[in-house]
N, C-alpha and C. Protein backbone atom coordinates (compact mmCIF):
# COMPACT_ATOMS: atom_id res chain seq x y z
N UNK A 1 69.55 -0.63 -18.01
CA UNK A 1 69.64 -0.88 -19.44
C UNK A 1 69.46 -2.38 -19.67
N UNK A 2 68.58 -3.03 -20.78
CA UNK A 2 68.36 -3.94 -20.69
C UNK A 2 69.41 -5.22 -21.57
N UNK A 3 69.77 -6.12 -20.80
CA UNK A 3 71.14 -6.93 -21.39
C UNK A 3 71.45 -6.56 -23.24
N UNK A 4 70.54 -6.94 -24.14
CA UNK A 4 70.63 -7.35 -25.75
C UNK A 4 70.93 -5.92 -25.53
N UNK A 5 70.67 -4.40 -25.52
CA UNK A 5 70.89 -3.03 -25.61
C UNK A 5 72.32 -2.88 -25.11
N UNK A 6 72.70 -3.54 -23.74
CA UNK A 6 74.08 -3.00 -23.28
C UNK A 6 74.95 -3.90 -24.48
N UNK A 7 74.83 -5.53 -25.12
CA UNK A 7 75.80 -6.01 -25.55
C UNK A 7 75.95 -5.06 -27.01
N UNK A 8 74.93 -4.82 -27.46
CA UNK A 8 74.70 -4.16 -28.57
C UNK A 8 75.75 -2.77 -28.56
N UNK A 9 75.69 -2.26 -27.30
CA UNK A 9 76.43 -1.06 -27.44
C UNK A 9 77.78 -0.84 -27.47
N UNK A 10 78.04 -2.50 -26.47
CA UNK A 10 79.32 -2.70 -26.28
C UNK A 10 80.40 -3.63 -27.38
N UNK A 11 79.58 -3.96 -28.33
CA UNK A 11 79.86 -4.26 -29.56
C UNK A 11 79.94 -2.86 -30.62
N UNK A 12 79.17 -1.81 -30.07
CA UNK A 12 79.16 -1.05 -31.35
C UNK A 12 80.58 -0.17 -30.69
N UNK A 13 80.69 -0.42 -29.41
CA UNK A 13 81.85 0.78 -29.11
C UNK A 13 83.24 0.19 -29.21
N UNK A 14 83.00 -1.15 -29.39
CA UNK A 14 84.41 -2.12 -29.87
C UNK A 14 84.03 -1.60 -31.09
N UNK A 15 83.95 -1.95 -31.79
CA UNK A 15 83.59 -1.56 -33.41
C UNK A 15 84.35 -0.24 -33.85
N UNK A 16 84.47 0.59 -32.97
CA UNK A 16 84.64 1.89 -33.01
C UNK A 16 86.04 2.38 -32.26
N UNK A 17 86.89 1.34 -31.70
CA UNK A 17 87.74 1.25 -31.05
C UNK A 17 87.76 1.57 -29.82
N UNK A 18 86.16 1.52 -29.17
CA UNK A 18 86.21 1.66 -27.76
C UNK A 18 86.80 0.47 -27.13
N UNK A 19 87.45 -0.02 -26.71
CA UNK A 19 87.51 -1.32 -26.16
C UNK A 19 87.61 -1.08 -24.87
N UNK A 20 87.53 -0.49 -23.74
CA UNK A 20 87.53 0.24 -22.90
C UNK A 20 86.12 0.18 -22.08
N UNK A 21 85.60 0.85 -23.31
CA UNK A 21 84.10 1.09 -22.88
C UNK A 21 83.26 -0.31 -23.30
N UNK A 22 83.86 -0.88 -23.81
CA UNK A 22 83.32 -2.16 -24.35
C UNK A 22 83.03 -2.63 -23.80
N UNK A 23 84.56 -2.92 -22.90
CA UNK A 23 85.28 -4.15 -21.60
C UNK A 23 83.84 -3.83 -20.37
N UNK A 24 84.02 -2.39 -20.62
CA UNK A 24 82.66 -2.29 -19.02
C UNK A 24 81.64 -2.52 -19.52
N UNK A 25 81.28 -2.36 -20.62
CA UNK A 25 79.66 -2.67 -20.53
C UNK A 25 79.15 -4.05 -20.68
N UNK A 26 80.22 -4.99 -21.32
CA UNK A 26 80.21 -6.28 -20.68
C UNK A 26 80.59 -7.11 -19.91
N UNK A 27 81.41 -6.45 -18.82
CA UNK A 27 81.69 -6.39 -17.36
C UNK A 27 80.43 -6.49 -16.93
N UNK A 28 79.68 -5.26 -16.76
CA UNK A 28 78.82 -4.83 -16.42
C UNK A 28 77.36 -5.57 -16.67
N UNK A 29 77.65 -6.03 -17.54
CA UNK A 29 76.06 -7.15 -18.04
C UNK A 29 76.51 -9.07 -17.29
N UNK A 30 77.81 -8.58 -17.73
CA UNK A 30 78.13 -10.20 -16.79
C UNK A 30 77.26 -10.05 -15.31
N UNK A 31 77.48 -9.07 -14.65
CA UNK A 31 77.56 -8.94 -13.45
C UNK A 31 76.35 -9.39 -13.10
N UNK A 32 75.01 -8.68 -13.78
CA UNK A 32 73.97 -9.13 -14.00
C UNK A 32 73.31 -9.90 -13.86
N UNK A 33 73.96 -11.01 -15.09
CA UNK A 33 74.08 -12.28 -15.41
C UNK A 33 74.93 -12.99 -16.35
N UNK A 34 75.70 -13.67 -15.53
CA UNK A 34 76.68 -14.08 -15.75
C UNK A 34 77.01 -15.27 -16.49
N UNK A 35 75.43 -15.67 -17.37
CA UNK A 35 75.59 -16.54 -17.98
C UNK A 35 74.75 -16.52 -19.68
N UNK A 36 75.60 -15.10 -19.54
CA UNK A 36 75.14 -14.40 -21.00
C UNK A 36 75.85 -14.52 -22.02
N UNK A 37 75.78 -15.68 -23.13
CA UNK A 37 76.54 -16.18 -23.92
C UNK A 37 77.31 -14.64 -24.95
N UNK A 38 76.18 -14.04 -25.49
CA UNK A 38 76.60 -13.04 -26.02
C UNK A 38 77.92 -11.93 -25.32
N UNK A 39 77.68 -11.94 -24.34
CA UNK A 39 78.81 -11.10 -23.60
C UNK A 39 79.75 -11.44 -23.29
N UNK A 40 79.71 -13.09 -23.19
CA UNK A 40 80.74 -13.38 -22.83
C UNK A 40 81.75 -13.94 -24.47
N UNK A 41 80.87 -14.00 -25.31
CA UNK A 41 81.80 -14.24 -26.62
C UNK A 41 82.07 -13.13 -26.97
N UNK A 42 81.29 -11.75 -26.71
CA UNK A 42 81.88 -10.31 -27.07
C UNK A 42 83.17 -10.02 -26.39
N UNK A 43 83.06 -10.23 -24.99
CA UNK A 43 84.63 -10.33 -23.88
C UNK A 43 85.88 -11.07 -24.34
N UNK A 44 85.26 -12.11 -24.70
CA UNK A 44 86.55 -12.80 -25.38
C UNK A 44 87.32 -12.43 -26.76
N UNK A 45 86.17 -11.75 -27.36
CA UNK A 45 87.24 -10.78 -28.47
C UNK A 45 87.86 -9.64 -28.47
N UNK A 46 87.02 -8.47 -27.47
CA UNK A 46 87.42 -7.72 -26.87
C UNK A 46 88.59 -7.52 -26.02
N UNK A 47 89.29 -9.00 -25.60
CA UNK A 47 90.07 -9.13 -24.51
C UNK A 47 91.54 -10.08 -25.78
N UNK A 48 90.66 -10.53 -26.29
CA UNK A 48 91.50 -11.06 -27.84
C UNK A 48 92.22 -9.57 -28.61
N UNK A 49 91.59 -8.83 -28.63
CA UNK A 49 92.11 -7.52 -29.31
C UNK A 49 93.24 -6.92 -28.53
N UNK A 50 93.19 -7.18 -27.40
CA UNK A 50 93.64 -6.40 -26.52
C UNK A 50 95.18 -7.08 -25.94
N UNK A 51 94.88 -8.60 -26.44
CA UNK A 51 95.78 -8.78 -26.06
C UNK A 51 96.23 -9.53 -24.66
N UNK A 52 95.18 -9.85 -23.81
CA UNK A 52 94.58 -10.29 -22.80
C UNK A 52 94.51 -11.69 -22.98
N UNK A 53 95.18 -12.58 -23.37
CA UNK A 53 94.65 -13.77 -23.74
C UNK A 53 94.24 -14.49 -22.95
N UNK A 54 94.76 -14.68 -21.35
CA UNK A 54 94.63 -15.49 -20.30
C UNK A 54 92.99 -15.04 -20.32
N UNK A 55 92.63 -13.79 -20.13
CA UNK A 55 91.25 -13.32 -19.96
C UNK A 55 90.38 -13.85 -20.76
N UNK A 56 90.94 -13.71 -22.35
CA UNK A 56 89.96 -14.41 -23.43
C UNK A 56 89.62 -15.63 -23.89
N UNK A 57 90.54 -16.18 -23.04
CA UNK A 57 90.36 -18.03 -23.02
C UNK A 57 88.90 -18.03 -21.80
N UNK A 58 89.61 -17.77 -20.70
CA UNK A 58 88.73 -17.71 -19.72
C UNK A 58 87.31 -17.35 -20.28
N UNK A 59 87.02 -16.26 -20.87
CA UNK A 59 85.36 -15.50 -21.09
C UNK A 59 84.85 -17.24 -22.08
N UNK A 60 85.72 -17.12 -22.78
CA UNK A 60 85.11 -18.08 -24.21
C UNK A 60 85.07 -20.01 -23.53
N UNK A 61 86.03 -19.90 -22.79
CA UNK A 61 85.66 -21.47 -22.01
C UNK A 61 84.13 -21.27 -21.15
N UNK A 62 84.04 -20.26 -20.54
CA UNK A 62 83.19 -20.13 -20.02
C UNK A 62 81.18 -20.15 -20.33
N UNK A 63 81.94 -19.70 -21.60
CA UNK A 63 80.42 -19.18 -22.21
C UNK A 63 80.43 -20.76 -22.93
N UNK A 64 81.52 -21.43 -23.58
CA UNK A 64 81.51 -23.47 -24.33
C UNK A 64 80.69 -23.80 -22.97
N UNK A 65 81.38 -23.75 -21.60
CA UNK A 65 80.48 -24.27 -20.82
C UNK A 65 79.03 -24.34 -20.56
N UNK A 66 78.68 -23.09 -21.04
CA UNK A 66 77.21 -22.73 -21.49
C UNK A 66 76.42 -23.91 -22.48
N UNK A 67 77.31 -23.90 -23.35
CA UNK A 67 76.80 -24.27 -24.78
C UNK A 67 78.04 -24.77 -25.70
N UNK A 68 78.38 -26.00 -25.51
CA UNK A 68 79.41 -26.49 -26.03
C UNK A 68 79.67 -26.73 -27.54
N UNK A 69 78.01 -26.38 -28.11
CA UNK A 69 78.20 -26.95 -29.09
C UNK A 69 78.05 -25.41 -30.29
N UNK A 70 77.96 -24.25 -29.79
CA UNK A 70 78.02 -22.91 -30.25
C UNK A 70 79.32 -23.03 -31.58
N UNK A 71 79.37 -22.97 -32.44
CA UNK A 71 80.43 -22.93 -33.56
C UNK A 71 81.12 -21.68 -33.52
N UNK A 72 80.59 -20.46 -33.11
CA UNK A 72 81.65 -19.60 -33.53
C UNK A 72 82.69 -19.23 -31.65
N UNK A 73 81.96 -20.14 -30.92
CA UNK A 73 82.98 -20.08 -29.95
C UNK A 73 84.41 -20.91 -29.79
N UNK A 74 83.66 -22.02 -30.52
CA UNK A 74 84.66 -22.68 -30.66
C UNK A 74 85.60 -22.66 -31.76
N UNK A 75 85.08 -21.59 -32.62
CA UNK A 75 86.61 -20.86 -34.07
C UNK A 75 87.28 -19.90 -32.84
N UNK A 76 86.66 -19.40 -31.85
CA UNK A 76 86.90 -18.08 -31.11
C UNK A 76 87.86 -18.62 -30.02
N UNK A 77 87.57 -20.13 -29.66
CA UNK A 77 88.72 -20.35 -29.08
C UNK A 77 90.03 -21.21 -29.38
N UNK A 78 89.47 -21.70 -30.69
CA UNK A 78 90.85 -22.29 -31.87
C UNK A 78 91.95 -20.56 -31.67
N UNK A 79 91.08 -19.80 -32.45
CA UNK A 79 91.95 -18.06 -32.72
C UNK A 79 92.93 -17.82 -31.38
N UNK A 80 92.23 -18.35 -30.23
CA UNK A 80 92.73 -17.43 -28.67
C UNK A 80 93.92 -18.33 -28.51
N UNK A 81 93.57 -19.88 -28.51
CA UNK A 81 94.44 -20.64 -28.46
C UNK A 81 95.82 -20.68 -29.53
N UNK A 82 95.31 -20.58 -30.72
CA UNK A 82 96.89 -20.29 -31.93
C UNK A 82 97.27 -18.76 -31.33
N UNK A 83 97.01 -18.03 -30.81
CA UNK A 83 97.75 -16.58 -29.95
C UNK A 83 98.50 -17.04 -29.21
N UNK A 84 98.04 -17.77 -28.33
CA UNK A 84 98.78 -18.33 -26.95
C UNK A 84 99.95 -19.44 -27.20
N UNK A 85 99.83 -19.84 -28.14
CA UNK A 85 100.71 -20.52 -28.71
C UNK A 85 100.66 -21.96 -28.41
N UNK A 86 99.50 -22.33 -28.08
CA UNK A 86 98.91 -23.49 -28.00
C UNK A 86 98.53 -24.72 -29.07
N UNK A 87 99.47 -25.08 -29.59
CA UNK A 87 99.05 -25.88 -31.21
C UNK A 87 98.34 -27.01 -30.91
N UNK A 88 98.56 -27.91 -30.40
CA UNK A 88 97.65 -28.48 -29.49
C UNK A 88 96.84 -28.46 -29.76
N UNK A 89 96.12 -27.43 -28.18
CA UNK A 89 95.01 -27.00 -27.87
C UNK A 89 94.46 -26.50 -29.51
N UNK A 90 94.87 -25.41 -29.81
CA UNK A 90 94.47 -25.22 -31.08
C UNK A 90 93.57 -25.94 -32.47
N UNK A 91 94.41 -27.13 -32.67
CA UNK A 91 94.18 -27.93 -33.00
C UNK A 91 92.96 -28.73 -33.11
N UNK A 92 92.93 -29.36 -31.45
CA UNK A 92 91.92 -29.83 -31.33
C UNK A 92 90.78 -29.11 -30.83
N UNK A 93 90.73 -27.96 -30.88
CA UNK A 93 89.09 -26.27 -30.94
C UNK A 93 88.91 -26.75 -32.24
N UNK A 94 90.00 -26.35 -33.70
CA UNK A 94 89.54 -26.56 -35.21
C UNK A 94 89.13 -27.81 -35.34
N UNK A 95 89.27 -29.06 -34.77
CA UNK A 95 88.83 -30.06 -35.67
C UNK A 95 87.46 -30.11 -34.69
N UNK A 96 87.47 -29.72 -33.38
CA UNK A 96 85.70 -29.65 -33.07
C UNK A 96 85.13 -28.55 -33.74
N UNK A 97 85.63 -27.90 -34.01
CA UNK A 97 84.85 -26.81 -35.17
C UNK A 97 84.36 -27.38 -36.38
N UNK A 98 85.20 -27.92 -36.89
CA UNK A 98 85.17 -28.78 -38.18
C UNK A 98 84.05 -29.53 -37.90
N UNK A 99 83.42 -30.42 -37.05
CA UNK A 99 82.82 -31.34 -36.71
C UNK A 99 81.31 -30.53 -36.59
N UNK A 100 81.44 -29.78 -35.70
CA UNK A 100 80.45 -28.79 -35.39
C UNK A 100 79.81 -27.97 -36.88
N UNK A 101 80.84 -27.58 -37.74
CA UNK A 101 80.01 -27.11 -38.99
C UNK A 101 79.59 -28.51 -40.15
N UNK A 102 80.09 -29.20 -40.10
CA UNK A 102 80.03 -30.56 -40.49
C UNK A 102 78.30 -30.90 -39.77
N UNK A 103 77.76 -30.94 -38.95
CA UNK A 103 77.06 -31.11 -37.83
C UNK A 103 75.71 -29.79 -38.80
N UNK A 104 76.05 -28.51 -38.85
CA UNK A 104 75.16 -27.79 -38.72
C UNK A 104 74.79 -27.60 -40.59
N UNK A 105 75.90 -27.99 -41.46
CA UNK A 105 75.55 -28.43 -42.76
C UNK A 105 74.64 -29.59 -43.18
N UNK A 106 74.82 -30.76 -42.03
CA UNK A 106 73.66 -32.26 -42.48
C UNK A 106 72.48 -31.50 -41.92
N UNK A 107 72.55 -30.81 -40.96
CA UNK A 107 71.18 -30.31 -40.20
C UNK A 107 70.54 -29.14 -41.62
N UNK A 108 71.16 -28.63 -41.70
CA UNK A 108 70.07 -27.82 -42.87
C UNK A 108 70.08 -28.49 -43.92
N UNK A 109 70.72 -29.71 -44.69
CA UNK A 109 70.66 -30.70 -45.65
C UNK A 109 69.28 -31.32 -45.54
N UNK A 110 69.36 -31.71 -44.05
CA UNK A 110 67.64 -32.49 -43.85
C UNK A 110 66.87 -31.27 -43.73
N UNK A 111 66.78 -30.43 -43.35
CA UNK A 111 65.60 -29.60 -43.37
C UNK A 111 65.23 -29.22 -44.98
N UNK A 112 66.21 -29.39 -45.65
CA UNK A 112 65.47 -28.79 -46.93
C UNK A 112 64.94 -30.00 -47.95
N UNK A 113 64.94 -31.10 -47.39
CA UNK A 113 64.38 -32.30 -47.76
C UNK A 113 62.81 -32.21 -47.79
């Protein structure tokens, strides 16, 4: 099955309260390749739902490592971090978030120039 089809499914079966079947099919695409941003920000909510937090920090640091500058990973790991009870940490995910949409608002400001 080809990666975008398995995340797709494993988003539609979270969606649906599979989280179960979710967890494997982006298990299962990690395995693959393991440096599949999509799966691994799907894991981290999946594992966020669940309650898993140690897990969902882990998926979502992993996938920033990818791509540090991704915005909804970094709301995704402000969320994991205020769970964990990390204010802190928390903290400073929202104000790089802040920065980061700050960042992607001047960028379409100049493009429509």
């Amino acid at each position: 099955m080809e990666t975008d089809k398995r995340v797709g499914d494993a988003i539609l079966a979270y969606s649906l309260g599979e989280d179960q079947k979710a967890e494997a099919l982006l298990l299962e695409t990690l395995e693959e390749n393991s440096f599949c941003i999509d799966a691994l920000r799907a894991l981290a909510e999946v594992y966020l739902s669940a309650g898993k937090l140690a897990e969902a920090e882990a998926s979502c640091r992993k996938a920033l490592a990818i791509d540090p500058d991704d915005l909804s990973l970094v709301v995704s790991l402000a969320r994991i971090l205020v769970r964990k009870g990390d204010k802190e940490g928390a903290e400073e995910a929202t104000a790089q978030a802040r920065i980061l949409g700050w960042k992607e608002e001047l960028a379409e400001d100049d493009s429509t120039d």
